[in-house]
C-alpha atoms as a PDB file:
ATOM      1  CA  UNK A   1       3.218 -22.855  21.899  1.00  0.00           C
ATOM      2  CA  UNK A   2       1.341 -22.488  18.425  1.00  0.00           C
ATOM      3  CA  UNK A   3       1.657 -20.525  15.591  1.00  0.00           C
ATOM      4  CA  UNK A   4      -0.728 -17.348  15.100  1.00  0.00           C
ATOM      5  CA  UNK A   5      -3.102 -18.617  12.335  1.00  0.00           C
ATOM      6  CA  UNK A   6      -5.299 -16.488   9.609  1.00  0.00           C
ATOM      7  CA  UNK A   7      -6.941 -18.586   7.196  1.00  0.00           C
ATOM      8  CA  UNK A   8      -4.156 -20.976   7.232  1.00  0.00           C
ATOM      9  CA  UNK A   9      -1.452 -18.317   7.080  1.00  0.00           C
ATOM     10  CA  UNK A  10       1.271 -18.778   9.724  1.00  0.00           C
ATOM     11  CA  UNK A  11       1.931 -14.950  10.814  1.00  0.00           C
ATOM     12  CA  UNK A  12       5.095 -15.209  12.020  1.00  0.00           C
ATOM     13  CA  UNK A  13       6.251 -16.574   8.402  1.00  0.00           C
ATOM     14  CA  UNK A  14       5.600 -13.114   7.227  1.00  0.00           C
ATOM     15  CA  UNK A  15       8.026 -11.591   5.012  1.00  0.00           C
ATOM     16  CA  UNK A  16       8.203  -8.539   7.036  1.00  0.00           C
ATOM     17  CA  UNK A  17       8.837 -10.974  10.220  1.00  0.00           C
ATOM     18  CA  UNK A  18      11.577 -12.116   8.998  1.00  0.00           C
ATOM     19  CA  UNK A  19      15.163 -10.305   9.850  1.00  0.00           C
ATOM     20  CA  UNK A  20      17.295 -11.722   7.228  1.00  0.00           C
ATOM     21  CA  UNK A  21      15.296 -10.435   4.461  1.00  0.00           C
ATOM     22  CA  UNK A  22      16.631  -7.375   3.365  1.00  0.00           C
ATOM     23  CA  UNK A  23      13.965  -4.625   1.841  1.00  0.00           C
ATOM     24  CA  UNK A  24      14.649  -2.409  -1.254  1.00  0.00           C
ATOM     25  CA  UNK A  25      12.389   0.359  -2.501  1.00  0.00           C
ATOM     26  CA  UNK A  26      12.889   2.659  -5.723  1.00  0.00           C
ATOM     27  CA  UNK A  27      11.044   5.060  -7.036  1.00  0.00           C
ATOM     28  CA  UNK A  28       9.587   4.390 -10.531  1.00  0.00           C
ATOM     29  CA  UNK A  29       8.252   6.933 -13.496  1.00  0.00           C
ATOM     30  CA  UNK A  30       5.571   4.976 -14.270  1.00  0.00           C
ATOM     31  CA  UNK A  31       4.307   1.630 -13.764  1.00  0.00           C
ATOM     32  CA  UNK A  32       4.342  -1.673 -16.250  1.00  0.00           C
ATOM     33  CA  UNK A  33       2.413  -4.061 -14.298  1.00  0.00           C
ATOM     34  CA  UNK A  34      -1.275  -3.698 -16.863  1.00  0.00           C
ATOM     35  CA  UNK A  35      -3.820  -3.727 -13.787  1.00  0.00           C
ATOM     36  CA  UNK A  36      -1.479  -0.344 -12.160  1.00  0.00           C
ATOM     37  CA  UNK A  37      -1.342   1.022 -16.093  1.00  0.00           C
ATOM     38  CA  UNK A  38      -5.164   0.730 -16.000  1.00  0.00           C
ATOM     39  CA  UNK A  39      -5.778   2.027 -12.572  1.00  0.00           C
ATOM     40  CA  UNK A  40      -3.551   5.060 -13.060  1.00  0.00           C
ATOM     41  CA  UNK A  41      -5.399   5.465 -15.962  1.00  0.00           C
ATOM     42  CA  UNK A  42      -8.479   5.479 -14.256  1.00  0.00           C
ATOM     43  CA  UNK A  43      -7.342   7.646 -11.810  1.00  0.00           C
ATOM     44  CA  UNK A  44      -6.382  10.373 -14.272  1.00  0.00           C
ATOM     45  CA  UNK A  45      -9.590  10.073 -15.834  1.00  0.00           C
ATOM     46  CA  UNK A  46     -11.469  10.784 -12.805  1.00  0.00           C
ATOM     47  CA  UNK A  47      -9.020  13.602 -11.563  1.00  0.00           C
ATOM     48  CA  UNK A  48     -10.047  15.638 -14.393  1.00  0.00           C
ATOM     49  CA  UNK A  49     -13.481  15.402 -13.705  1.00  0.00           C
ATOM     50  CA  UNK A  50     -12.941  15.879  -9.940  1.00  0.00           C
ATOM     51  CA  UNK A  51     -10.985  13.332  -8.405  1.00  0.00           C
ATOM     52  CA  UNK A  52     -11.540   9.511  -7.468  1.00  0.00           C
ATOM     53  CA  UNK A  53     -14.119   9.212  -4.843  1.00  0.00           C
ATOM     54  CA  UNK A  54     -13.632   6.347  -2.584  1.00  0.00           C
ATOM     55  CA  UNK A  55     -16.909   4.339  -2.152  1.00  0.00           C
ATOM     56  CA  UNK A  56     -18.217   6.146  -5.429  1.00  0.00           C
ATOM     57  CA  UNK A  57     -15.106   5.169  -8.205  1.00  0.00           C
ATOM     58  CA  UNK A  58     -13.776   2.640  -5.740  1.00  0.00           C
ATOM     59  CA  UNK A  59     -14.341   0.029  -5.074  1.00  0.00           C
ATOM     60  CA  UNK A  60     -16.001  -1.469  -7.831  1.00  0.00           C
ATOM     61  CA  UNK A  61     -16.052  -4.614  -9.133  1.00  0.00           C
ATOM     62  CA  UNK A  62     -13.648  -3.714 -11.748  1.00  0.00           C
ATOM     63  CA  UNK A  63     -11.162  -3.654  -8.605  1.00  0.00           C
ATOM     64  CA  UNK A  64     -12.309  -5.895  -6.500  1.00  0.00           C
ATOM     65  CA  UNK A  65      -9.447  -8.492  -6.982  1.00  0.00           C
ATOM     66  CA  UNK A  66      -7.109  -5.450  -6.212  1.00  0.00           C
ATOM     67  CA  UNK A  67      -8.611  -4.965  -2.569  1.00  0.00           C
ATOM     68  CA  UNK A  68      -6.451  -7.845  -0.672  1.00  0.00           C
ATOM     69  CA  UNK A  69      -3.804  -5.620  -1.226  1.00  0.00           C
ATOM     70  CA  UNK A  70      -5.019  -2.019  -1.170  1.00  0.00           C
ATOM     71  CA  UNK A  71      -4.536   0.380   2.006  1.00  0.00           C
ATOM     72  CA  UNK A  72      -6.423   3.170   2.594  1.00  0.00           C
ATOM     73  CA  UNK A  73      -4.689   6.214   4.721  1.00  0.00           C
ATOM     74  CA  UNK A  74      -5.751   9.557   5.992  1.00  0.00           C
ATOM     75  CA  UNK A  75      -3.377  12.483   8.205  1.00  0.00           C
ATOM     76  CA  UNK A  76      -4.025  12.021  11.613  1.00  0.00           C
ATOM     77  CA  UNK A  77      -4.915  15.861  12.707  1.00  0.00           C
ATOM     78  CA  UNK A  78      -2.155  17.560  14.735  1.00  0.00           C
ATOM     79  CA  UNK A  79       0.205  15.208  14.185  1.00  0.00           C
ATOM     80  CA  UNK A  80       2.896  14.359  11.638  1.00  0.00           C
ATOM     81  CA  UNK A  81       1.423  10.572  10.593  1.00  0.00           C
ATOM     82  CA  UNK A  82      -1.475   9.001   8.757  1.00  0.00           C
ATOM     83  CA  UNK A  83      -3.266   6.554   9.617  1.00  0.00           C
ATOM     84  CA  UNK A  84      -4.337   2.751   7.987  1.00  0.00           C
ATOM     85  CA  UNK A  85      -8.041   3.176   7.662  1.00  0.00           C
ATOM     86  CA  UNK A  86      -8.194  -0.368   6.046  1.00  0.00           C
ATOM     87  CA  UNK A  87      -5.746  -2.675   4.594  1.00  0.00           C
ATOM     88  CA  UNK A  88      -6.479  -5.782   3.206  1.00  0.00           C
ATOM     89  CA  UNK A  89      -5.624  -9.550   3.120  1.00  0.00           C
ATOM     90  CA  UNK A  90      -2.549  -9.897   1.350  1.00  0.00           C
ATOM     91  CA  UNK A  91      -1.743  -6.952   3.443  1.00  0.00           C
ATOM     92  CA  UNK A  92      -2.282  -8.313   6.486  1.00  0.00           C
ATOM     93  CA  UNK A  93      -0.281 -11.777   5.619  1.00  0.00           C
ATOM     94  CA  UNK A  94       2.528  -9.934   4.130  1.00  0.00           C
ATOM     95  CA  UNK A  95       3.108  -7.113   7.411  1.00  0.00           C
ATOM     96  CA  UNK A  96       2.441 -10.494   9.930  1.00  0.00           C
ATOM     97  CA  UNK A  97      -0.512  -8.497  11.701  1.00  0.00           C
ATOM     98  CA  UNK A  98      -3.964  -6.134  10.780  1.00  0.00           C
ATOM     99  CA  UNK A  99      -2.639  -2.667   9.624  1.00  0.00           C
ATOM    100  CA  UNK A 100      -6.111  -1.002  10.200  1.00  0.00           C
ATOM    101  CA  UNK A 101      -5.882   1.390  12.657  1.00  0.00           C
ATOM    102  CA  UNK A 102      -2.344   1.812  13.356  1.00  0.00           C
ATOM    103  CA  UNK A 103      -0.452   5.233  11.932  1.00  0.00           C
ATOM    104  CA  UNK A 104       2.604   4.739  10.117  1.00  0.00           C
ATOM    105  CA  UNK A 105       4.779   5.323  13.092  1.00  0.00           C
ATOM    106  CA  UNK A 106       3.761   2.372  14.324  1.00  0.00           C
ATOM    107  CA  UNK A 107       4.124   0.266  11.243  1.00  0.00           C
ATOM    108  CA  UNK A 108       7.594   1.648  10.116  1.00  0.00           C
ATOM    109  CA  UNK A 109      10.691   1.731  12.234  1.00  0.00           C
ATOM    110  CA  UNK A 110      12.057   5.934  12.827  1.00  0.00           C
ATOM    111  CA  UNK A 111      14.439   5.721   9.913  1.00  0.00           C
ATOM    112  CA  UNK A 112      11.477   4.615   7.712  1.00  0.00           C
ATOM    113  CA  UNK A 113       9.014   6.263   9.495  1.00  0.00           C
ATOM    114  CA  UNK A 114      10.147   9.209   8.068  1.00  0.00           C
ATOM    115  CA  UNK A 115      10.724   8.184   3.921  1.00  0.00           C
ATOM    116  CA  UNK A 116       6.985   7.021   4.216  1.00  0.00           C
ATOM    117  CA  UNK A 117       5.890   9.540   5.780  1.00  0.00           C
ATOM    118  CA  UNK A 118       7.720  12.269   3.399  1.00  0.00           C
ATOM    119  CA  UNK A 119       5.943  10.134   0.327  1.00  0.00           C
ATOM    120  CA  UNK A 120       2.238  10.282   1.301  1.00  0.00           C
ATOM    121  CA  UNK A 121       3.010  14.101   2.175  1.00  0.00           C
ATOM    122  CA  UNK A 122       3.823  14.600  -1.006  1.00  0.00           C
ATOM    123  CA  UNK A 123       1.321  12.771  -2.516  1.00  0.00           C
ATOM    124  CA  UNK A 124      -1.190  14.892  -1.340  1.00  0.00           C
ATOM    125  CA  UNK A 125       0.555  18.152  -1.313  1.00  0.00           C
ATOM    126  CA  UNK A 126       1.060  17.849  -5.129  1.00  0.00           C
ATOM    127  CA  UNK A 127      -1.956  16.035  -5.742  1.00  0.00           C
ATOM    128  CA  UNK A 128       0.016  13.072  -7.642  1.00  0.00           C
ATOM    129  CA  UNK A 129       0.467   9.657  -8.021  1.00  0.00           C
ATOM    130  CA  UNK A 130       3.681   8.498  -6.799  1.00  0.00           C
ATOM    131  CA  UNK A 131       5.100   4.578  -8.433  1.00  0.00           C
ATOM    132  CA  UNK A 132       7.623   2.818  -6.755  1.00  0.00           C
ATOM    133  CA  UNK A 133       9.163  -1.059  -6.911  1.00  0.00           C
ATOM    134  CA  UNK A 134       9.575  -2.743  -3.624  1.00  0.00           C
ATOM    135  CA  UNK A 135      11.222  -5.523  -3.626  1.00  0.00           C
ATOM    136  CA  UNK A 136      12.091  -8.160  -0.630  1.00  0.00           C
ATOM    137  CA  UNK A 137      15.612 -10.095  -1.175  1.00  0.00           C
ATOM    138  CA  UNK A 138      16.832 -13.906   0.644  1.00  0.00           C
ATOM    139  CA  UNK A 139      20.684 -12.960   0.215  1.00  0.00           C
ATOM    140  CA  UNK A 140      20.837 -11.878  -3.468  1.00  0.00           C
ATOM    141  CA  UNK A 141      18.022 -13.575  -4.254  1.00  0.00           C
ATOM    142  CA  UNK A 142      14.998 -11.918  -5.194  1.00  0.00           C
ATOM    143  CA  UNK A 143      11.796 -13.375  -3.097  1.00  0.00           C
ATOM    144  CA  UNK A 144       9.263 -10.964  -3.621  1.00  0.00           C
ATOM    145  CA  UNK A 145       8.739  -7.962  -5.597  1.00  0.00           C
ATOM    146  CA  UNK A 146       5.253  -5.543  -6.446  1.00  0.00           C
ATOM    147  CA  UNK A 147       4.961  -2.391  -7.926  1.00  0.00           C
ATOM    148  CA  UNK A 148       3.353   0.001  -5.659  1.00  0.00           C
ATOM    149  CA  UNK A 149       0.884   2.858  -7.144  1.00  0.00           C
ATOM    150  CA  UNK A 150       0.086   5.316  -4.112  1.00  0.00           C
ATOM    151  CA  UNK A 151      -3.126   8.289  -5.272  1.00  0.00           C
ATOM    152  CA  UNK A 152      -4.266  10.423  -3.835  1.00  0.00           C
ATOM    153  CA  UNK A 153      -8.438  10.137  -3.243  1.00  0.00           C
ATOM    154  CA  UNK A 154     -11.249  11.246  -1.838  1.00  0.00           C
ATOM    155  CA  UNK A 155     -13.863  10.387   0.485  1.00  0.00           C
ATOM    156  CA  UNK A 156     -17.025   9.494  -0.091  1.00  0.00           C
ATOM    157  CA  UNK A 157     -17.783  13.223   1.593  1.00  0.00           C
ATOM    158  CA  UNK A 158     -15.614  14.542  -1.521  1.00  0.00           C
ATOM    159  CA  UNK A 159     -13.732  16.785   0.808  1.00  0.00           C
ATOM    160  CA  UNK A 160     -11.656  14.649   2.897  1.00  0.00           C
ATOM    161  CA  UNK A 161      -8.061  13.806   1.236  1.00  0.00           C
ATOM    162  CA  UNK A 162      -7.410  10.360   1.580  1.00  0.00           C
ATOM    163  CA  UNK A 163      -4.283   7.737  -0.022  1.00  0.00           C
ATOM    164  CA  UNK A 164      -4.729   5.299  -1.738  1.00  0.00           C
ATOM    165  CA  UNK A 165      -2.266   2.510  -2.204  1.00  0.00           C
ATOM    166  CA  UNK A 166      -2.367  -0.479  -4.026  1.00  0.00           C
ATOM    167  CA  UNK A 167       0.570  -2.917  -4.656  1.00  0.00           C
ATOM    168  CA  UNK A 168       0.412  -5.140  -7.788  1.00  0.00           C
ATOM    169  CA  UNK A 169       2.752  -8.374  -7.377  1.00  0.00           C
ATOM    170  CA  UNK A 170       5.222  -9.016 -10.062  1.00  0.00           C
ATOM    171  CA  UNK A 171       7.193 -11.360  -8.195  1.00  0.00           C
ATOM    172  CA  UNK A 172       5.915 -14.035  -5.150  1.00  0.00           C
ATOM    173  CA  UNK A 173       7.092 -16.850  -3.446  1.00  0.00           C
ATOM    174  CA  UNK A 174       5.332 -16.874  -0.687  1.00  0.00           C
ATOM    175  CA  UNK A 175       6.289 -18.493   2.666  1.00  0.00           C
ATOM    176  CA  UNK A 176       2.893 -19.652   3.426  1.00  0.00           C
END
């Protein structure tokens, strides 16, 4: 039997694959990582004249390094989820599989299902950015950590509310 391969990136090796990594999110007032300081910046620029429209403000190629690790969600009518519209690279190697397409039910266990889902509500019920830390721990020691800057966005149709999120690594060693 062989290892799923993308790119060179042994899937199962995925931190998210891996049970004896333990997971810890917090919530953060604002971020320090200078690319999230900038985008949030951005973003509040834009939201005053607006909002950020997705395909218009971004992506551009001031972002485009950011887009390995950007996800893009919408509400899935009728039902209490969103889904992954697209997710990319680093996304993909860090979850162990492609995120576009499945809701957040799918991707998060019930008991986290739930948190998630309660943050992107809120996101776009109060039309804010929300800033977390997540970090990933081997025992007590730290293995990977990124702050996480979740917007809400907007279509290119500028009436559809989508949700952004991009996360900004502070911290990687990567299995791969």
């Amino acid at each position: 039997m062989t290892d799923a391969q993308a790119l060179g990136f042994a899937l199962h090796q995925s931190p998210c694959s891996h049970t004896h990594f333990s997971h810890c999110k917090e919530s953060l007032l604002k971020p320090s990582h200078s690319e999230a300081v900038c985008l949030l910046e951005t973003w509040r620029d834009l939201k005053r004249r607006g909002g950020m429209i997705v395909g218009k403000h971004f992506p551009t190629r001031r972002w485009s390094e950011l887009l390995p690790h950007v996800a893009l969600l919408d509400r899935v009518r009728g039902k209490m989820d969103f889904r992954v519209r697209l997710a990319g690279f680093g996304l993909f190697c860090f979850y162990g599989y492609d995120l576009r397409g499945k809701r957040l039910s799918e991707i998060y266990g019930e008991g986290r299902f739930l948190s998630r889902y309660g943050e992107m509500d809120e996101v776009l019920a109060t039309d804010q950015p929300l800033v977390s830390r997540v970090s990933v721990y081997d025992g007590d020691e730290p293995f990977l950590a990124r702050e996480v800057l979740t917007l809400p966005v907007l279509a290119n149709d500028t009436r559809t509310r989508l949700i952004l999120s991009a996360s900004f690594w502070t911290q990687r060693r990567w299995l791969n």
